[in-house]
N, C-alpha and C. Protein backbone atom coordinates (compact mmCIF):
# COMPACT_ATOMS: atom_id res chain seq x y z
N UNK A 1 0.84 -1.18 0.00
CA UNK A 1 0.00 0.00 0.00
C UNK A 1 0.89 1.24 0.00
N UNK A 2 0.30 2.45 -0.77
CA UNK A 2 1.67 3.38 -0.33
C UNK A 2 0.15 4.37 -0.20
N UNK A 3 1.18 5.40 0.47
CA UNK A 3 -0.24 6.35 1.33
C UNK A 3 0.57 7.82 1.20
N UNK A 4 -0.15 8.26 0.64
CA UNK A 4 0.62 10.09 0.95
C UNK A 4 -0.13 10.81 1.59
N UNK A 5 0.82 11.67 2.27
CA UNK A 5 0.14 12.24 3.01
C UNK A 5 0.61 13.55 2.45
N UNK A 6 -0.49 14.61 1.99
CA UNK A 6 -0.53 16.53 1.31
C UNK A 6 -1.26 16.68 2.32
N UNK A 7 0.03 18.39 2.57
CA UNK A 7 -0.89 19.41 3.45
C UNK A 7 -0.31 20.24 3.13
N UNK A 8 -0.84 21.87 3.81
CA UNK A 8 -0.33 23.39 3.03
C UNK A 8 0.68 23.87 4.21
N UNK A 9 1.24 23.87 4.03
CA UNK A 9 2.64 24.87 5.19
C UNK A 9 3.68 23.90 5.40
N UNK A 10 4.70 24.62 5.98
CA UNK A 10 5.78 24.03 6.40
C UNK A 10 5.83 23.55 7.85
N UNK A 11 5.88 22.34 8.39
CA UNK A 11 5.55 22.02 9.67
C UNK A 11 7.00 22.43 10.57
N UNK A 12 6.52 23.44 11.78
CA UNK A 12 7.45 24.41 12.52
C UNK A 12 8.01 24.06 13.69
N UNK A 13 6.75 23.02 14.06
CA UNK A 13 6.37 22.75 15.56
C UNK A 13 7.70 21.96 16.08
N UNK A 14 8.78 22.10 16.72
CA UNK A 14 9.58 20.45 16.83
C UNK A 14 8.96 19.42 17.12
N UNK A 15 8.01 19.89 18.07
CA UNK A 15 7.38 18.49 19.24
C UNK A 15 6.42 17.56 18.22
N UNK A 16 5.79 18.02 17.15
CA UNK A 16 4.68 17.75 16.40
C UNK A 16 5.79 17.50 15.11
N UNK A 17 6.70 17.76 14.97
CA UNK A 17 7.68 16.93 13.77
C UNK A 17 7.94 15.61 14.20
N UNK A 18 8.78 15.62 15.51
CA UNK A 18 9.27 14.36 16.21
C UNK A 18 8.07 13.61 16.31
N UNK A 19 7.02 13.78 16.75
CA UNK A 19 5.81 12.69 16.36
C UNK A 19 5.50 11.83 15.24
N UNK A 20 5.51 13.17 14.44
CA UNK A 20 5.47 12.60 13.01
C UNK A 20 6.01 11.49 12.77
N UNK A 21 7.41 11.91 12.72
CA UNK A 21 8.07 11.33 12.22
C UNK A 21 8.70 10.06 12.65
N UNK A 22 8.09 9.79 14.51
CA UNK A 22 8.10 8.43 15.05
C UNK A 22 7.28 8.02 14.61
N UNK A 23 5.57 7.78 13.79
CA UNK A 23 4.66 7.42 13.43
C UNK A 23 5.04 7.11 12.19
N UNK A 24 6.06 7.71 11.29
CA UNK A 24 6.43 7.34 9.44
C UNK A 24 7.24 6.31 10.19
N UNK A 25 7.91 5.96 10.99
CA UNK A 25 9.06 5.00 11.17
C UNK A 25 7.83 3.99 11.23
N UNK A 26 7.45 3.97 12.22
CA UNK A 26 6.98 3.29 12.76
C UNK A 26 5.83 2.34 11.66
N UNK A 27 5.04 3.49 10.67
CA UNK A 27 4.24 2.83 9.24
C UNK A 27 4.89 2.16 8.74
N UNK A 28 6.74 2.63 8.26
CA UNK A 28 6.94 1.87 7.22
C UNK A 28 7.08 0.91 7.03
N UNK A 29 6.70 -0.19 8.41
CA UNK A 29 6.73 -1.89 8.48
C UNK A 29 5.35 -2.34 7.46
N UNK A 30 4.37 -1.09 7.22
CA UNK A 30 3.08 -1.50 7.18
C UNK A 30 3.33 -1.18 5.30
N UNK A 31 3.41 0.07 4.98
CA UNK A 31 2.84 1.05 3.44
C UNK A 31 4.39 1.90 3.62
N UNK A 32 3.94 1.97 2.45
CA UNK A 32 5.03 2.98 2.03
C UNK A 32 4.70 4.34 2.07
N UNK A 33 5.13 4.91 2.87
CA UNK A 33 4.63 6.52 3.12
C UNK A 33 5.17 7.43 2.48
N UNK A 34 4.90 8.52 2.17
CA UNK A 34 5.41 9.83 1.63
C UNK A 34 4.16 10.91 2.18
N UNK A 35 5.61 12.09 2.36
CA UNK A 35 4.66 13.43 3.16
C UNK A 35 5.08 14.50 2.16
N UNK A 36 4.05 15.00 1.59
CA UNK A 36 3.99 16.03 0.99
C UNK A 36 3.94 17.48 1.33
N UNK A 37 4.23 18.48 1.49
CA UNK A 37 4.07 19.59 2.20
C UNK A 37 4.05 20.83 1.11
N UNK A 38 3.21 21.30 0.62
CA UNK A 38 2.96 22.91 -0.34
C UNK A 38 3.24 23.82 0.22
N UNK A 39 3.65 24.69 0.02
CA UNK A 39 3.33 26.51 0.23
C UNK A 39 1.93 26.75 0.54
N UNK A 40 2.02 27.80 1.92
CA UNK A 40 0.89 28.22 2.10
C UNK A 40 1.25 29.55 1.30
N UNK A 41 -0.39 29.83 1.16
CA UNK A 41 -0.44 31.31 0.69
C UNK A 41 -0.28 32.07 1.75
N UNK A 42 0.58 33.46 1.68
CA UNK A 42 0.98 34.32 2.55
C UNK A 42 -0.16 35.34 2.53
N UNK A 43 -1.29 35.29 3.30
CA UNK A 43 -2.39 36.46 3.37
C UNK A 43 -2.40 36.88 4.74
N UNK A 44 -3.26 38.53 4.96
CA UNK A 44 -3.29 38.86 5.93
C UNK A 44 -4.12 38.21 7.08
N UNK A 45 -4.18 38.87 7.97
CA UNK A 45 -5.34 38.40 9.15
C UNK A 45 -6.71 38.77 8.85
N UNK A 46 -7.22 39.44 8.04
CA UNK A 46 -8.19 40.21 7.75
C UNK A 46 -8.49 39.74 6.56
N UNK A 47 -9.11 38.64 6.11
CA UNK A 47 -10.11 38.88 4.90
C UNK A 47 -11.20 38.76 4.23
N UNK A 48 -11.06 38.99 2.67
CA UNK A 48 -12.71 39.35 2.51
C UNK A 48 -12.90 37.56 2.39
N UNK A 49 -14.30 37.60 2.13
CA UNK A 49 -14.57 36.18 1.43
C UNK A 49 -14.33 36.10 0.30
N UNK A 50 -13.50 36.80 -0.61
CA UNK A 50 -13.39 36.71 -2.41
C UNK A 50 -11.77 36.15 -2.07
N UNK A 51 -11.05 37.02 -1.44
CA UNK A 51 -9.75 36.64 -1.25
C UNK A 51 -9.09 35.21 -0.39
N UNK A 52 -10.14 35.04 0.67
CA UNK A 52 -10.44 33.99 1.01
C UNK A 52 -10.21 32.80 0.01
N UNK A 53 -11.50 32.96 -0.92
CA UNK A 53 -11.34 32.04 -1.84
C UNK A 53 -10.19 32.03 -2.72
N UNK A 54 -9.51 33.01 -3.06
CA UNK A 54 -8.32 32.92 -3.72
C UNK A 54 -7.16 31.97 -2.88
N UNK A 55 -7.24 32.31 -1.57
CA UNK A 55 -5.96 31.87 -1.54
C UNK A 55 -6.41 30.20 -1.25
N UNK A 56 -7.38 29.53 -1.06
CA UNK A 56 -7.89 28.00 -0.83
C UNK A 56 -7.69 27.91 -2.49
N UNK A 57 -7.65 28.68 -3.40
CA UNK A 57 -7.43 28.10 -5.04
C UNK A 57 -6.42 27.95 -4.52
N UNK A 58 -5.45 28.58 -4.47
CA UNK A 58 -3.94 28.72 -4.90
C UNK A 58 -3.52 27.55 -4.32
N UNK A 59 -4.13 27.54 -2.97
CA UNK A 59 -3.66 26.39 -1.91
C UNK A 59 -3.91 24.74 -2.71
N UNK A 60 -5.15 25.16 -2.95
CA UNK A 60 -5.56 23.92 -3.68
C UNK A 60 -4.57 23.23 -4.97
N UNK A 61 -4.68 24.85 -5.95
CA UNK A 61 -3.49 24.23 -7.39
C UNK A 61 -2.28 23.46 -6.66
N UNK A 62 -1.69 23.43 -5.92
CA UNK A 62 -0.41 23.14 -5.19
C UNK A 62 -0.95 21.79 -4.77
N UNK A 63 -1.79 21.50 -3.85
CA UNK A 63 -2.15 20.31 -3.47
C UNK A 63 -2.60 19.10 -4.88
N UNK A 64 -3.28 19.84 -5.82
CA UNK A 64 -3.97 18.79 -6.74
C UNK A 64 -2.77 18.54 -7.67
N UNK A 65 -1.95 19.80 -7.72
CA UNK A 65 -0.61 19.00 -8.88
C UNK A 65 -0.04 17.68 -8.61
N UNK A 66 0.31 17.67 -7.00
CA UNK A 66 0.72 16.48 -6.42
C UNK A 66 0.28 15.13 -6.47
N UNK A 67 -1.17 15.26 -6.66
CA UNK A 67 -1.47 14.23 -6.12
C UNK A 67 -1.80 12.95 -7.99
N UNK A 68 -1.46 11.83 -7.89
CA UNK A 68 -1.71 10.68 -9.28
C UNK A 68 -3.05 11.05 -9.43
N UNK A 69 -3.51 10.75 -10.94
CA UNK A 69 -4.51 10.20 -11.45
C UNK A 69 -4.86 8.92 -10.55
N UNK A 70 -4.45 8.20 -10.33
CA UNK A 70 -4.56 6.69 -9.67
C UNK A 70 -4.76 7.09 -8.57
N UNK A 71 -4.81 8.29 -7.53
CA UNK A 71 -4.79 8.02 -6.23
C UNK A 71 -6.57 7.49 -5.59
N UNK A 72 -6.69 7.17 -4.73
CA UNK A 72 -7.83 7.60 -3.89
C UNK A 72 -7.83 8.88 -2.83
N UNK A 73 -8.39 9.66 -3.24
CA UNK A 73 -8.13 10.74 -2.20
C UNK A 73 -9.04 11.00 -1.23
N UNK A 74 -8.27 11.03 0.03
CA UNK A 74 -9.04 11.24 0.95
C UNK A 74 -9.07 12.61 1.91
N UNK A 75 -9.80 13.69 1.72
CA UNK A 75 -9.67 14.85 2.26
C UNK A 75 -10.03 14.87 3.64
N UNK A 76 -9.38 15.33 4.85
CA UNK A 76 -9.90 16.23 6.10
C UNK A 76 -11.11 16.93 5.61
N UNK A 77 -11.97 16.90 6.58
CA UNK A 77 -12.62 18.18 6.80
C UNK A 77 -13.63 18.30 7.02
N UNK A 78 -13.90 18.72 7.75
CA UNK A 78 -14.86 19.14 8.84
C UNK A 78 -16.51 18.46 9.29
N UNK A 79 -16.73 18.76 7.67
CA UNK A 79 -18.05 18.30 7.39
C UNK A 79 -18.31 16.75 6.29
N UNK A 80 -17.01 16.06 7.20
CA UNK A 80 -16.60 15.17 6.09
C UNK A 80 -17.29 13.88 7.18
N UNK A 81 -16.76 12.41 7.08
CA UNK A 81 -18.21 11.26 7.52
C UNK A 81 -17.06 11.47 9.08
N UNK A 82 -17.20 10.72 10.15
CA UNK A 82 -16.71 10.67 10.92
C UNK A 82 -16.22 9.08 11.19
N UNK A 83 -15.55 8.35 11.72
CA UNK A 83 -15.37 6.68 11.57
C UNK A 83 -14.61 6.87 12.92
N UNK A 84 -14.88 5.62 13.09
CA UNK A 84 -13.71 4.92 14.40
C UNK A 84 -12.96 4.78 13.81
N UNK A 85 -12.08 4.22 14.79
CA UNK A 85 -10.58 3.77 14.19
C UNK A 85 -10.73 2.67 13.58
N UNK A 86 -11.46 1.21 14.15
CA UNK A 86 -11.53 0.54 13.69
C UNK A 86 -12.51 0.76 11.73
N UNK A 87 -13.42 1.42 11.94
CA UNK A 87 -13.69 1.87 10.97
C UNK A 87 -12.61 2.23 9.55
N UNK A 88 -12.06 3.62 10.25
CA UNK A 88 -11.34 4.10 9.07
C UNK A 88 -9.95 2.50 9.00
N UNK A 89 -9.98 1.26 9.94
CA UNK A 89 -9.17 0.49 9.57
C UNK A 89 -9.37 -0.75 8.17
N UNK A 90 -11.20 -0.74 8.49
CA UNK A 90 -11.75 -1.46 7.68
C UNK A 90 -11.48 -0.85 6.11
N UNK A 91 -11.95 0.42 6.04
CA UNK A 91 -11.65 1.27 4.81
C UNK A 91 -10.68 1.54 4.45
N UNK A 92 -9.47 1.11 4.56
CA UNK A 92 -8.20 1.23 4.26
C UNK A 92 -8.19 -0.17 3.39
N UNK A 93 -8.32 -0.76 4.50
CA UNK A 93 -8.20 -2.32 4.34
C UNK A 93 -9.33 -2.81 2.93
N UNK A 94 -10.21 -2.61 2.41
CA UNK A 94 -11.08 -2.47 1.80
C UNK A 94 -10.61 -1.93 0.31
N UNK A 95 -9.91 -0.71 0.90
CA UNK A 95 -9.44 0.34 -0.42
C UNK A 95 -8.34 -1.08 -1.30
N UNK A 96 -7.19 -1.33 -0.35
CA UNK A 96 -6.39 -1.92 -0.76
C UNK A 96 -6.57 -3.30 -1.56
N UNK A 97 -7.64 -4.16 -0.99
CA UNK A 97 -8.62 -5.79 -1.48
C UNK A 97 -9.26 -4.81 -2.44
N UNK A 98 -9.51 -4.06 -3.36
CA UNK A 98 -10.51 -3.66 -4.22
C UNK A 98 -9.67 -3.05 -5.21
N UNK A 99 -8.29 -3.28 -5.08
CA UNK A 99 -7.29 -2.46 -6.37
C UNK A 99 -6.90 -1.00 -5.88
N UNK A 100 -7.33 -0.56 -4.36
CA UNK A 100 -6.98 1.11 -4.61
C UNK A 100 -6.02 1.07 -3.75
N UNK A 101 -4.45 0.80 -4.18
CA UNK A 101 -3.73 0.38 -3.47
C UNK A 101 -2.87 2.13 -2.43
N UNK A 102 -3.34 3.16 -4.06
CA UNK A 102 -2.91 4.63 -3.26
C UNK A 102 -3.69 5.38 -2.87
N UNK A 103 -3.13 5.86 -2.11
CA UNK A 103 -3.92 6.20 -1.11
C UNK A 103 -3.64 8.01 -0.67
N UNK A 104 -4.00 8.99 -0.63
CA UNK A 104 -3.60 10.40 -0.89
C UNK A 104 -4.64 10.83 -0.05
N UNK A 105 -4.00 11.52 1.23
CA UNK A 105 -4.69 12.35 2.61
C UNK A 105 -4.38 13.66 2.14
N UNK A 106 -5.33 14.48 2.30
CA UNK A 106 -5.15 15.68 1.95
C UNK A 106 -5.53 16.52 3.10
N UNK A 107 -4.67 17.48 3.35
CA UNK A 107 -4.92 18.58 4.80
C UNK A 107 -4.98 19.86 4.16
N UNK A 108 -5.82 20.83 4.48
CA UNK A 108 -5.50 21.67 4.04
C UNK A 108 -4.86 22.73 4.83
N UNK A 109 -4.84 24.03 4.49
CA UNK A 109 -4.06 24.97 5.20
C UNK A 109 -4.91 25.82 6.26
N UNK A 110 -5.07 26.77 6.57
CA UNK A 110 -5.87 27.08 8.07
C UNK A 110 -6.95 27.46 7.39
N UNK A 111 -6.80 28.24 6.38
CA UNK A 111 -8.50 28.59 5.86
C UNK A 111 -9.12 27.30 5.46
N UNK A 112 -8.42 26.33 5.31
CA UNK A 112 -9.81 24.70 4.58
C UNK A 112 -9.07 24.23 3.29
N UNK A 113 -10.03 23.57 2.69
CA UNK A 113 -9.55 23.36 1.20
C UNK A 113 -10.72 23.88 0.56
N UNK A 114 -10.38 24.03 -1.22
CA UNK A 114 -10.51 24.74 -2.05
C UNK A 114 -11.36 23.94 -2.46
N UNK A 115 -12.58 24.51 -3.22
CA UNK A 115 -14.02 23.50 -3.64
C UNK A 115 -13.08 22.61 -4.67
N UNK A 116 -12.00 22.79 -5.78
CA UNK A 116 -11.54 21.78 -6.38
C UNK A 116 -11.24 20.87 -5.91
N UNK A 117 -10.11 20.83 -4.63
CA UNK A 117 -9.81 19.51 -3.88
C UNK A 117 -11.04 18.81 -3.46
N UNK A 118 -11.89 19.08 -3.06
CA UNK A 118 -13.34 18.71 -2.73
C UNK A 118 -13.78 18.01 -3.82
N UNK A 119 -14.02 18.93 -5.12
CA UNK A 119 -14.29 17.94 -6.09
C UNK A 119 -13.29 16.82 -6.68
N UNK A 120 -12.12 16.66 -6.40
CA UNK A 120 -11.31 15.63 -6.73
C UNK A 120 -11.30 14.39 -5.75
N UNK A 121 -11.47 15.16 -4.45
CA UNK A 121 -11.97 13.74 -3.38
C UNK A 121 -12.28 13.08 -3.68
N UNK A 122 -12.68 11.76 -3.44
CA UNK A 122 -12.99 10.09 -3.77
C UNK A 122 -13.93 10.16 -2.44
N UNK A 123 -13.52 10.94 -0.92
CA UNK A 123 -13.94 10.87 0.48
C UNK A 123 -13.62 11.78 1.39
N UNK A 124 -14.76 12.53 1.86
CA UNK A 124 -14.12 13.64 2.88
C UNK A 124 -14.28 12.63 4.30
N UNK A 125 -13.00 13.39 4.89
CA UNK A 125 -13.22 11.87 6.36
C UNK A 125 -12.78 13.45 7.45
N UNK A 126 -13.79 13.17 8.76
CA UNK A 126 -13.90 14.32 9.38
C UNK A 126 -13.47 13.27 10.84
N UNK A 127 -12.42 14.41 11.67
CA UNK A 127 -12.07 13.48 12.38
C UNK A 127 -12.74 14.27 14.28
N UNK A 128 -13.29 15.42 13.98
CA UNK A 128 -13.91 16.11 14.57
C UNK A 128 -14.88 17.28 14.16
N UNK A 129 -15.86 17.66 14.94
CA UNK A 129 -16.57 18.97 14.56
C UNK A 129 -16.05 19.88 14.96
N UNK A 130 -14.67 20.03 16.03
CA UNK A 130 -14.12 21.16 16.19
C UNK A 130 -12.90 21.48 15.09
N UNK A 131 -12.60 22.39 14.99
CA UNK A 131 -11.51 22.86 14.29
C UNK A 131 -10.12 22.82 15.06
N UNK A 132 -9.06 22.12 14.52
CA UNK A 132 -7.61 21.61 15.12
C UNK A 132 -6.59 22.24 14.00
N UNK A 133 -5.24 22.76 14.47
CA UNK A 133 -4.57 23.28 13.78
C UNK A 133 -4.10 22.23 12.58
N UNK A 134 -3.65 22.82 11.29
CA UNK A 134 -3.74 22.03 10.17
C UNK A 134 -2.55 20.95 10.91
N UNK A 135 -1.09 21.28 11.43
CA UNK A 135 -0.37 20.80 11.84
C UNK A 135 0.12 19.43 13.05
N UNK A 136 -1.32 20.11 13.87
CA UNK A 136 -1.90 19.24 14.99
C UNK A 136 -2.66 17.66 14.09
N UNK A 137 -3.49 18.16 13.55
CA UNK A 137 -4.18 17.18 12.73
C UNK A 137 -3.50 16.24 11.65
N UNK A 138 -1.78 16.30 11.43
CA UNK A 138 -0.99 15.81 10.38
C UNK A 138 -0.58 14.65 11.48
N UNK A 139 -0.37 14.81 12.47
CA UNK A 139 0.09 14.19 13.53
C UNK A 139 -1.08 13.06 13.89
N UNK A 140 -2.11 13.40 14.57
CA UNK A 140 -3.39 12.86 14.56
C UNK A 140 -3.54 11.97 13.42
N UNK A 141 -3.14 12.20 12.16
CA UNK A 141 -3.87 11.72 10.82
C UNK A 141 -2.64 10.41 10.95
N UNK A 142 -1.45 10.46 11.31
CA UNK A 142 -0.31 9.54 11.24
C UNK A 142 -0.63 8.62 12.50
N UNK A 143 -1.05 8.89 13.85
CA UNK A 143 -1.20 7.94 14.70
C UNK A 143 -2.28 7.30 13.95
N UNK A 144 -3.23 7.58 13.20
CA UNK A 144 -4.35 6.73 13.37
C UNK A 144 -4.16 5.87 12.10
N UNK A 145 -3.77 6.38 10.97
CA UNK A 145 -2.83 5.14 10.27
C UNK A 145 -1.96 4.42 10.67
N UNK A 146 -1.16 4.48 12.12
CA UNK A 146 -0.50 3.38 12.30
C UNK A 146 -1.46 2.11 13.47
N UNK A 147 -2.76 3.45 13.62
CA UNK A 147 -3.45 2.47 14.44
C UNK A 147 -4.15 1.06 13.71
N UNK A 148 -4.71 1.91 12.31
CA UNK A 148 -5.30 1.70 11.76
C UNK A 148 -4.80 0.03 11.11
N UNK A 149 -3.60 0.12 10.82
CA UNK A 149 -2.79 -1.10 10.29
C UNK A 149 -2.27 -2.15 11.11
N UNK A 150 -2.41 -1.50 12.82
CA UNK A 150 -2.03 -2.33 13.97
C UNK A 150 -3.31 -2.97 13.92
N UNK A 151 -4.27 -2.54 13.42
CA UNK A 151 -5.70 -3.03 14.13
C UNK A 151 -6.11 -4.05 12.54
N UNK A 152 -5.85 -3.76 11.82
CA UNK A 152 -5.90 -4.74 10.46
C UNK A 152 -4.91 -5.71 10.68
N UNK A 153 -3.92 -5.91 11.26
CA UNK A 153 -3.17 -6.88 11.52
C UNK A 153 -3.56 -7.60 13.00
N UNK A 154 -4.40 -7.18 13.48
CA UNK A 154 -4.52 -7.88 14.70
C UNK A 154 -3.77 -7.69 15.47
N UNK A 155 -2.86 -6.93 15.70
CA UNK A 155 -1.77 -6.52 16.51
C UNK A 155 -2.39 -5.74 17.85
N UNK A 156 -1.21 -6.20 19.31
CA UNK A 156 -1.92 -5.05 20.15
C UNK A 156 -1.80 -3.79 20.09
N UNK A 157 -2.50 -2.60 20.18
CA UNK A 157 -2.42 -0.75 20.30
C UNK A 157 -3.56 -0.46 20.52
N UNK A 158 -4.22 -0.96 19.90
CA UNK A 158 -5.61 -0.14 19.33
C UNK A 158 -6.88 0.25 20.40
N UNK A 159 -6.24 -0.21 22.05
CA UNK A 159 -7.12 -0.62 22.86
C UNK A 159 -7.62 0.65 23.96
């Protein structure tokens, strides 16, 4: 299985890198991972809703270049289905027995994603109704794929 993971910014945090990046070690017994990371758009604190939407395009062109024709994409966000773990383990597991062996998480940047990424989705998967920093949630999105594959293997974590 190989699984990418796109999101918009450069991740700053140390504490929330070192996670990460114990969670990619830790996958690569499972899929082959890759982390993608775009340019955010540089806008002010203040804006309209037209500019808004500009910069979720821009954000978006950057995210959709990345991602295969072949992928399955699966977007964050908000108003997307909600699953257990065991859930989103079945649907992995599912994707992969059915030919969709790639697999493409998409995060977006603090304003959301762009109605294109939306329309390129295959699945919006919402992992709360509150709003979590895009960065916080890259982290989140990596434990639960390694939960996710502990728990398809029958392995202990998941408990």
């Amino acid at each position: 299985m190989n699984i990418t993971i796109l999101s918009v910014g450069k991740l700053k945090e140390k504490y929330v890198k070192q996670g990460i990046d114990e969670y990619k070690k830790r996958l690569s017994a499972y899929a082959k991972i890759q982390e993608i990371e775009v340019p955010d758009e540089k806008a002010p604190e203040h804006l309209s809703t037209e500019d808004m939407r500009l910069v979720k395009k821009k954000e978006g062109e950057r995210l959709l270049a990345k991602i295969s024709a072949d992928s399955y994409v699966i977007a964050l966000a908000i108003e997307g289905n909600m699953k257990t773990s065991e859930q989103l383990a079945k649907n992995i597991e599912q994707l992969g027995t059915y030919g969709k062996s790639k697999i493409a998480f998409v995060i977006g940047g603090s304003l959301g994603l762009s109605n294109d990424v939306y329309a390129r989705a295959d699945e919006l998967l919402s992992f709360s109704k509150m709003t979590f920093p895009h960065q916080l949630m890259k982290l989140v999105l990596f434990e639960q794929l390694y939960r996710s594959f502990r728990i398809m293997r029958g392995e202990p974590y998941h408990k």
